[in-house]
N, C-alpha and C. Protein backbone atom coordinates (compact mmCIF):
# COMPACT_ATOMS: atom_id res chain seq x y z
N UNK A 1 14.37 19.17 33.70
CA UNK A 1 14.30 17.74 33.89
C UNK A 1 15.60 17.30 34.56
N UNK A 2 15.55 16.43 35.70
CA UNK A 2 17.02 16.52 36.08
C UNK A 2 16.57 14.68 36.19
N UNK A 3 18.09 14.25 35.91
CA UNK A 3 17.83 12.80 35.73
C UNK A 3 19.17 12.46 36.69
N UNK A 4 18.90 11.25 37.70
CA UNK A 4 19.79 10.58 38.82
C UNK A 4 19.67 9.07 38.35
N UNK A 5 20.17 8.31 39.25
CA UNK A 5 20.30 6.78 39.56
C UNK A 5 18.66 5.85 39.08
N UNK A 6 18.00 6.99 40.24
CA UNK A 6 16.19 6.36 40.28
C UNK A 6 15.24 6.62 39.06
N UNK A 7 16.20 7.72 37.86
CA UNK A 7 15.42 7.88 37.28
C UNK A 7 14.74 6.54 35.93
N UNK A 8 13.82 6.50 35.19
CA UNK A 8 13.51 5.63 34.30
C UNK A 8 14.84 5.56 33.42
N UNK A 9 14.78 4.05 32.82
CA UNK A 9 15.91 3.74 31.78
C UNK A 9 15.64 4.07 30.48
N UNK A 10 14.97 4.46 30.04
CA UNK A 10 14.86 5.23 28.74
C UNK A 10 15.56 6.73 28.72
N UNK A 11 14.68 7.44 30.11
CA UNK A 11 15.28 8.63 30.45
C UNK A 11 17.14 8.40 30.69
N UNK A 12 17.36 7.46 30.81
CA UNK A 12 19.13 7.28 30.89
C UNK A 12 19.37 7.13 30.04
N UNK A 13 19.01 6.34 28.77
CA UNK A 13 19.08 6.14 27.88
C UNK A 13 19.60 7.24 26.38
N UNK A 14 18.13 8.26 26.84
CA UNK A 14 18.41 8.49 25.77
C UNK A 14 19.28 10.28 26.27
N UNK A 15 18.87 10.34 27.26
CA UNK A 15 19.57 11.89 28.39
C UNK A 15 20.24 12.90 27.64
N UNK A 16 21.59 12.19 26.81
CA UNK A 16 22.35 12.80 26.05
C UNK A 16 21.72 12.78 24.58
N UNK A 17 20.70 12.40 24.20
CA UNK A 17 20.59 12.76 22.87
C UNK A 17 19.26 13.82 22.88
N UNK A 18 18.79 14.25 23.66
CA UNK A 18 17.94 15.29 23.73
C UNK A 18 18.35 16.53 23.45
N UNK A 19 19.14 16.77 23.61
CA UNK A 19 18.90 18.41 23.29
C UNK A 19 19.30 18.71 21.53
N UNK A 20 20.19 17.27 21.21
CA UNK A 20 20.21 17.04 19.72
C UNK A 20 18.71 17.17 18.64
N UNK A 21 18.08 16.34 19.48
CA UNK A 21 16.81 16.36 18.95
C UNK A 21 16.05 17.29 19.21
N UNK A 22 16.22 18.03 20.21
CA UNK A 22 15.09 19.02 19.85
C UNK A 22 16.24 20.34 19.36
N UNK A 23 16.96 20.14 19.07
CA UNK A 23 17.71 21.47 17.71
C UNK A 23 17.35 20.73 16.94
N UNK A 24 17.24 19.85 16.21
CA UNK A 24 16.30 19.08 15.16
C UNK A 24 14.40 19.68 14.95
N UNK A 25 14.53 18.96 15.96
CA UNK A 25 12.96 19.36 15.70
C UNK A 25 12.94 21.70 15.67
N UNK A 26 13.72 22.20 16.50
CA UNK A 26 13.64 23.41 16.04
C UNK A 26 13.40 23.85 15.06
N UNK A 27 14.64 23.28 14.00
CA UNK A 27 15.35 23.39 12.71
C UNK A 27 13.78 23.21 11.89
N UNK A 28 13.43 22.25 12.21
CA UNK A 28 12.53 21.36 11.24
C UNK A 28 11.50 22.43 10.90
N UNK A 29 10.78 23.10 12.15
CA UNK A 29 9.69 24.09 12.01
C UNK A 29 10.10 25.10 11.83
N UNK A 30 11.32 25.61 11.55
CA UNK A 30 12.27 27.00 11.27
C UNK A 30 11.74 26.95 9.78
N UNK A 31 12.14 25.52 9.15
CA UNK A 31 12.61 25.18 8.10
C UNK A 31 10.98 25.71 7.20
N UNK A 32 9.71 25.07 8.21
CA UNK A 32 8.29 24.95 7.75
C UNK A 32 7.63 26.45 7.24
N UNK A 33 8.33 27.10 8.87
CA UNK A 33 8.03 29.13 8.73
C UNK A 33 8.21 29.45 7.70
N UNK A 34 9.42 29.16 6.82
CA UNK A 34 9.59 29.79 5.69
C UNK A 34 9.93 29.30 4.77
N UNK A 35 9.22 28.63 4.55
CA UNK A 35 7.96 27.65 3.14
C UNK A 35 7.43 28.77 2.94
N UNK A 36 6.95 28.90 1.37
CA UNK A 36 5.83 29.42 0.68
C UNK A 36 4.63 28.95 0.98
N UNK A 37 3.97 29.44 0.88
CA UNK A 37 2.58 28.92 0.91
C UNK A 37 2.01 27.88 -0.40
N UNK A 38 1.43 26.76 0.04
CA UNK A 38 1.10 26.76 -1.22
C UNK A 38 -0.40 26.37 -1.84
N UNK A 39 -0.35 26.82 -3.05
CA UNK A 39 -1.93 27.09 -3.63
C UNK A 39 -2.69 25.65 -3.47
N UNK A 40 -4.34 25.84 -3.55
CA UNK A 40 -5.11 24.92 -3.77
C UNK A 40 -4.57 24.00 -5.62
N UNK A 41 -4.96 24.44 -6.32
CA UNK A 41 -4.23 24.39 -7.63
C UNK A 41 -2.90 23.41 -7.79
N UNK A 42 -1.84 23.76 -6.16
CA UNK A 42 -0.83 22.93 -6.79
C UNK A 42 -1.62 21.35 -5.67
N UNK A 43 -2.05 21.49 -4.40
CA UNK A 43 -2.34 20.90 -3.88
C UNK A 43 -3.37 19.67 -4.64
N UNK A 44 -4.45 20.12 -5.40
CA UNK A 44 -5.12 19.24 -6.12
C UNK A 44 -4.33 18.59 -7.71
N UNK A 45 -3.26 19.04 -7.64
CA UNK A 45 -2.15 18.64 -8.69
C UNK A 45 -1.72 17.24 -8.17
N UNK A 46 -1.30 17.37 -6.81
CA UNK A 46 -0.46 16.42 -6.42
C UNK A 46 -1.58 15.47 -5.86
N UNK A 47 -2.95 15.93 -5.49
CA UNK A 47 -3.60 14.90 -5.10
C UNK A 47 -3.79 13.82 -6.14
N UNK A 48 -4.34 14.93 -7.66
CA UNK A 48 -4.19 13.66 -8.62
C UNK A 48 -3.55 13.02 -8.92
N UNK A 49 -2.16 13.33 -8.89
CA UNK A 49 -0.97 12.60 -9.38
C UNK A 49 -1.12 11.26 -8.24
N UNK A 50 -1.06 11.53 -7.13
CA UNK A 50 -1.40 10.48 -6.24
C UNK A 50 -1.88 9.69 -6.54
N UNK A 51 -3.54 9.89 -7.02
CA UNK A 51 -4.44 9.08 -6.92
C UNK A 51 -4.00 8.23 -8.10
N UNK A 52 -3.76 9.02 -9.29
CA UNK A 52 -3.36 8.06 -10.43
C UNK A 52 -1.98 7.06 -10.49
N UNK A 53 -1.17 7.52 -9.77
CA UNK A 53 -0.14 6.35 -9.39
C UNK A 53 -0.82 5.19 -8.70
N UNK A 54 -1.62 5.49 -7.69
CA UNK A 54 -2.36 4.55 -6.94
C UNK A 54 -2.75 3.96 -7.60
N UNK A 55 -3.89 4.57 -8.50
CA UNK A 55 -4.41 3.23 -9.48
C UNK A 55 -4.05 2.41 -9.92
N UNK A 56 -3.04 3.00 -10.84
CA UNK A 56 -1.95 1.78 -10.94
C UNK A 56 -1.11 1.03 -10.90
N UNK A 57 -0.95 1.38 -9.68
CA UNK A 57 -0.21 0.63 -8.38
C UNK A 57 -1.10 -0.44 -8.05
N UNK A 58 -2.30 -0.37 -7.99
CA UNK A 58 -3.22 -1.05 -7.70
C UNK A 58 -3.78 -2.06 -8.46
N UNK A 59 -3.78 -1.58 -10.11
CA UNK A 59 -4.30 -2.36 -10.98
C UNK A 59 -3.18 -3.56 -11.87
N UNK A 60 -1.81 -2.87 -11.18
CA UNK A 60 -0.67 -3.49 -11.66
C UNK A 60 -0.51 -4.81 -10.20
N UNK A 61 -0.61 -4.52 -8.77
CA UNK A 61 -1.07 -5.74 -8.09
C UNK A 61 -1.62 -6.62 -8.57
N UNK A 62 -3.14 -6.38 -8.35
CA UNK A 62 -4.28 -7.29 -9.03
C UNK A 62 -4.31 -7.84 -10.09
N UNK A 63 -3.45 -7.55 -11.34
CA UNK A 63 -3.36 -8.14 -12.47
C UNK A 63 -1.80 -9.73 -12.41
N UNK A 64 -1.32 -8.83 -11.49
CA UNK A 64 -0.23 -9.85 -10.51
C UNK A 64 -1.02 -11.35 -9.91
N UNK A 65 -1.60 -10.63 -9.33
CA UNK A 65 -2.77 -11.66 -8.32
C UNK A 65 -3.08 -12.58 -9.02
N UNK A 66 -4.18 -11.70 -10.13
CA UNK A 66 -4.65 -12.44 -10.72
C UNK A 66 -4.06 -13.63 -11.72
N UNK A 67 -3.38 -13.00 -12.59
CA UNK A 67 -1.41 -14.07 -13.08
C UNK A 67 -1.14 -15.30 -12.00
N UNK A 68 -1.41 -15.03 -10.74
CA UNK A 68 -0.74 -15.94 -9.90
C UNK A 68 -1.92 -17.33 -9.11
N UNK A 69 -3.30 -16.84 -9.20
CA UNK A 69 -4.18 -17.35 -8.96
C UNK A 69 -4.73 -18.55 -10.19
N UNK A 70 -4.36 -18.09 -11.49
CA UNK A 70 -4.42 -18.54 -12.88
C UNK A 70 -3.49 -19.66 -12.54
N UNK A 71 -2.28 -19.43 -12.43
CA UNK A 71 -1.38 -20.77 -12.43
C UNK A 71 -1.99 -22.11 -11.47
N UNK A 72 -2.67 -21.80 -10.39
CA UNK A 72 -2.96 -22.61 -9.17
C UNK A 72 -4.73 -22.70 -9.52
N UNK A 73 -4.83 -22.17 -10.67
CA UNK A 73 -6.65 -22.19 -10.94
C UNK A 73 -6.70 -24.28 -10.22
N UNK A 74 -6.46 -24.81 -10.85
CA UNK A 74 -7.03 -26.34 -10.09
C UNK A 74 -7.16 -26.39 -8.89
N UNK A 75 -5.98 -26.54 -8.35
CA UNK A 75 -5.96 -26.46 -6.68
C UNK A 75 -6.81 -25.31 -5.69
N UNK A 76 -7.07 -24.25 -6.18
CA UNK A 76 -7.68 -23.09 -5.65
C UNK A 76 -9.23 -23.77 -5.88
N UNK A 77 -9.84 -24.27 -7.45
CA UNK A 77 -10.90 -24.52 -7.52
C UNK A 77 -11.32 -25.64 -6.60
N UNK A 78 -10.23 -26.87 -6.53
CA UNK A 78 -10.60 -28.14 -5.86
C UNK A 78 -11.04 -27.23 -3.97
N UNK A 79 -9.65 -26.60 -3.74
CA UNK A 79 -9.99 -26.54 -2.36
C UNK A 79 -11.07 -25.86 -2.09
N UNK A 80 -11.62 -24.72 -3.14
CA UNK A 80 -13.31 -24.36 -2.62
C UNK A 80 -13.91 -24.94 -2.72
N UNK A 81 -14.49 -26.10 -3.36
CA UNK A 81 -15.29 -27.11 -3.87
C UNK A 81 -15.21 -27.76 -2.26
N UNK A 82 -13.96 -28.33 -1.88
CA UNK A 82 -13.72 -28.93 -0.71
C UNK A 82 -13.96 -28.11 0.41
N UNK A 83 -14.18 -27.25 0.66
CA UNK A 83 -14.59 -26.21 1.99
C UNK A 83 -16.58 -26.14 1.59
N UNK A 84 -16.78 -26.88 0.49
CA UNK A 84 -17.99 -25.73 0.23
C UNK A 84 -18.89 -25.28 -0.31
N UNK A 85 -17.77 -24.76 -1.09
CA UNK A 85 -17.70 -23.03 -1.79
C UNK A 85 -18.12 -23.76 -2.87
N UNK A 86 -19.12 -24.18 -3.49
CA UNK A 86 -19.47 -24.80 -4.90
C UNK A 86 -19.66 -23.50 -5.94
N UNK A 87 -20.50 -22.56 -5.50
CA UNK A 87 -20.47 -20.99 -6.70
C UNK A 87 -19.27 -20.28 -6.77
N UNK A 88 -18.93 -20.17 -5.24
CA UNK A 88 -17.27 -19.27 -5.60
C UNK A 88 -16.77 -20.23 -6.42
N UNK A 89 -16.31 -21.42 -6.16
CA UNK A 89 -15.48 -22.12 -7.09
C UNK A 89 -15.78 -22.30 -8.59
N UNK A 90 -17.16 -22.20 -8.68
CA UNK A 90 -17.47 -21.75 -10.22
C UNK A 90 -17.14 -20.68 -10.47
N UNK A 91 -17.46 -19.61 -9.85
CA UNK A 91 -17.39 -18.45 -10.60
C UNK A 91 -15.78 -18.08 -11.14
N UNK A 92 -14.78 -18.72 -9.85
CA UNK A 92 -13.61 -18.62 -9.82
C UNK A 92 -13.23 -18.93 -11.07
N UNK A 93 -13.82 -20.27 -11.74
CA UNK A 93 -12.88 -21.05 -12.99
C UNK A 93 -13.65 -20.41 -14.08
N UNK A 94 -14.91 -19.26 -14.14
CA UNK A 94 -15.32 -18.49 -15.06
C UNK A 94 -14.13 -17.79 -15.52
N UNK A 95 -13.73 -16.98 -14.33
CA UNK A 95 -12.92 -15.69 -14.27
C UNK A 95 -11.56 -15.99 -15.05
N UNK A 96 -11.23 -17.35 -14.63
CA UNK A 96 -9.96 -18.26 -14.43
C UNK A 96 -9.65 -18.42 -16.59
N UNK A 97 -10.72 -19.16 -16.90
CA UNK A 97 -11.05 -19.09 -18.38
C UNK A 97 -11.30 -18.15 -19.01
N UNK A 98 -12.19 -16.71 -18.45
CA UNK A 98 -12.25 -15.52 -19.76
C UNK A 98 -10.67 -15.39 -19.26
N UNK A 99 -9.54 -15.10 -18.44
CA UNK A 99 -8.67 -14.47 -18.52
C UNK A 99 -7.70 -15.33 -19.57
N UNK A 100 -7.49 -16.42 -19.14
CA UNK A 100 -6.67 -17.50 -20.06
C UNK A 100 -7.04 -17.56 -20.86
N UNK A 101 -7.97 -17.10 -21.52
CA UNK A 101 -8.64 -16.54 -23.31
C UNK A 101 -8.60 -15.76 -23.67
N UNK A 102 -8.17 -14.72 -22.99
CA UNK A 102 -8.10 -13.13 -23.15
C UNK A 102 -6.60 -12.70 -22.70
N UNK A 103 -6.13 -13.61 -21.72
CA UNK A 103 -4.14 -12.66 -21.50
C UNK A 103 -3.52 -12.59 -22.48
N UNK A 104 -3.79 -12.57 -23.99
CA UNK A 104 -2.57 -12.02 -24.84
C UNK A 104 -3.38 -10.58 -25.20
N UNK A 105 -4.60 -10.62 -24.79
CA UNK A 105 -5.38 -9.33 -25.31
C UNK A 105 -4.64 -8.10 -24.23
N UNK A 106 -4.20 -7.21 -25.38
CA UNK A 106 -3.52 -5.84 -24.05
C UNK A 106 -4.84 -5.00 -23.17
N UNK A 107 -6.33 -5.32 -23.79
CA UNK A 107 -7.37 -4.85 -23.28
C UNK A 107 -7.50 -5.62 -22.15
N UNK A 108 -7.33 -6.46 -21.90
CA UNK A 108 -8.06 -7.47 -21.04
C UNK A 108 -7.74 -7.07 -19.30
N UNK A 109 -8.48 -6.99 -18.52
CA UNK A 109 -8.77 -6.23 -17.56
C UNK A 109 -9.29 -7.13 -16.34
N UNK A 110 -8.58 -8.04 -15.46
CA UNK A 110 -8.82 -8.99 -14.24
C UNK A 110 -9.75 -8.50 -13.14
N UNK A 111 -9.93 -6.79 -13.36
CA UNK A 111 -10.63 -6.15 -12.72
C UNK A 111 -11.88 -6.19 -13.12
N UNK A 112 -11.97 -6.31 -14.42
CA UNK A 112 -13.40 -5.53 -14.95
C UNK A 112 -14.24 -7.15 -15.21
N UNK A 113 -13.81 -8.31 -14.84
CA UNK A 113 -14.41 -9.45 -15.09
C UNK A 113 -15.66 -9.77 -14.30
């Protein structure tokens, strides 16, 4: 690659940091060659672990959400009512009431409503 005056400004840019990076990237797949292999066994280990952080990563959001939708239950209900939304907005102040009857319960589940 030979780079002059005419060449692109990225290619000027970055000119001198290339050959850094690719002894980097060398390194990197040097580094990959000699890795172990590893088993199905540990692979479906870590998938679950995944998935179950996710969950509740997920169920710890939504219970957030839901906490935060509770405070604004009026205004959320008025403005569907006002767009509309006459069932969402019911169903909303269903959801809105089993939870505010149920948040001291440690069962109680914003998901499962």
């Amino acid at each position: 690659m030979t780079i002059d005056k005419s060449s692109q400004s990225s290619r000027l840019l970055y000119c001198k940091e290339i050959p850094t990076y690719k002894q980097h990237v060398r390194e990197f797949y040097g580094e990959i060659t000699t890795c172990r292999p590893v088993s199905e066994a540990e692979v479906d280990a870590a998938f679950t672990k995944n998935k179950t952080e996710t969950t509740l990563r997920r169920r710890s959001a939504l219970y957030e959400l839901f906490n935060y939708a509770c405070r604004f239950s009026e205004e959320l209900r008025e403005a569907l009512q006002d767009k509309g939304y006459r069932d969402l907005a019911n169903q909303f102040s269903y959801i809105a009431d089993v939870g505010e009857n149920n948040s001291d319960s440690a069962a109680f589940d914003p998901v499962k409503v």
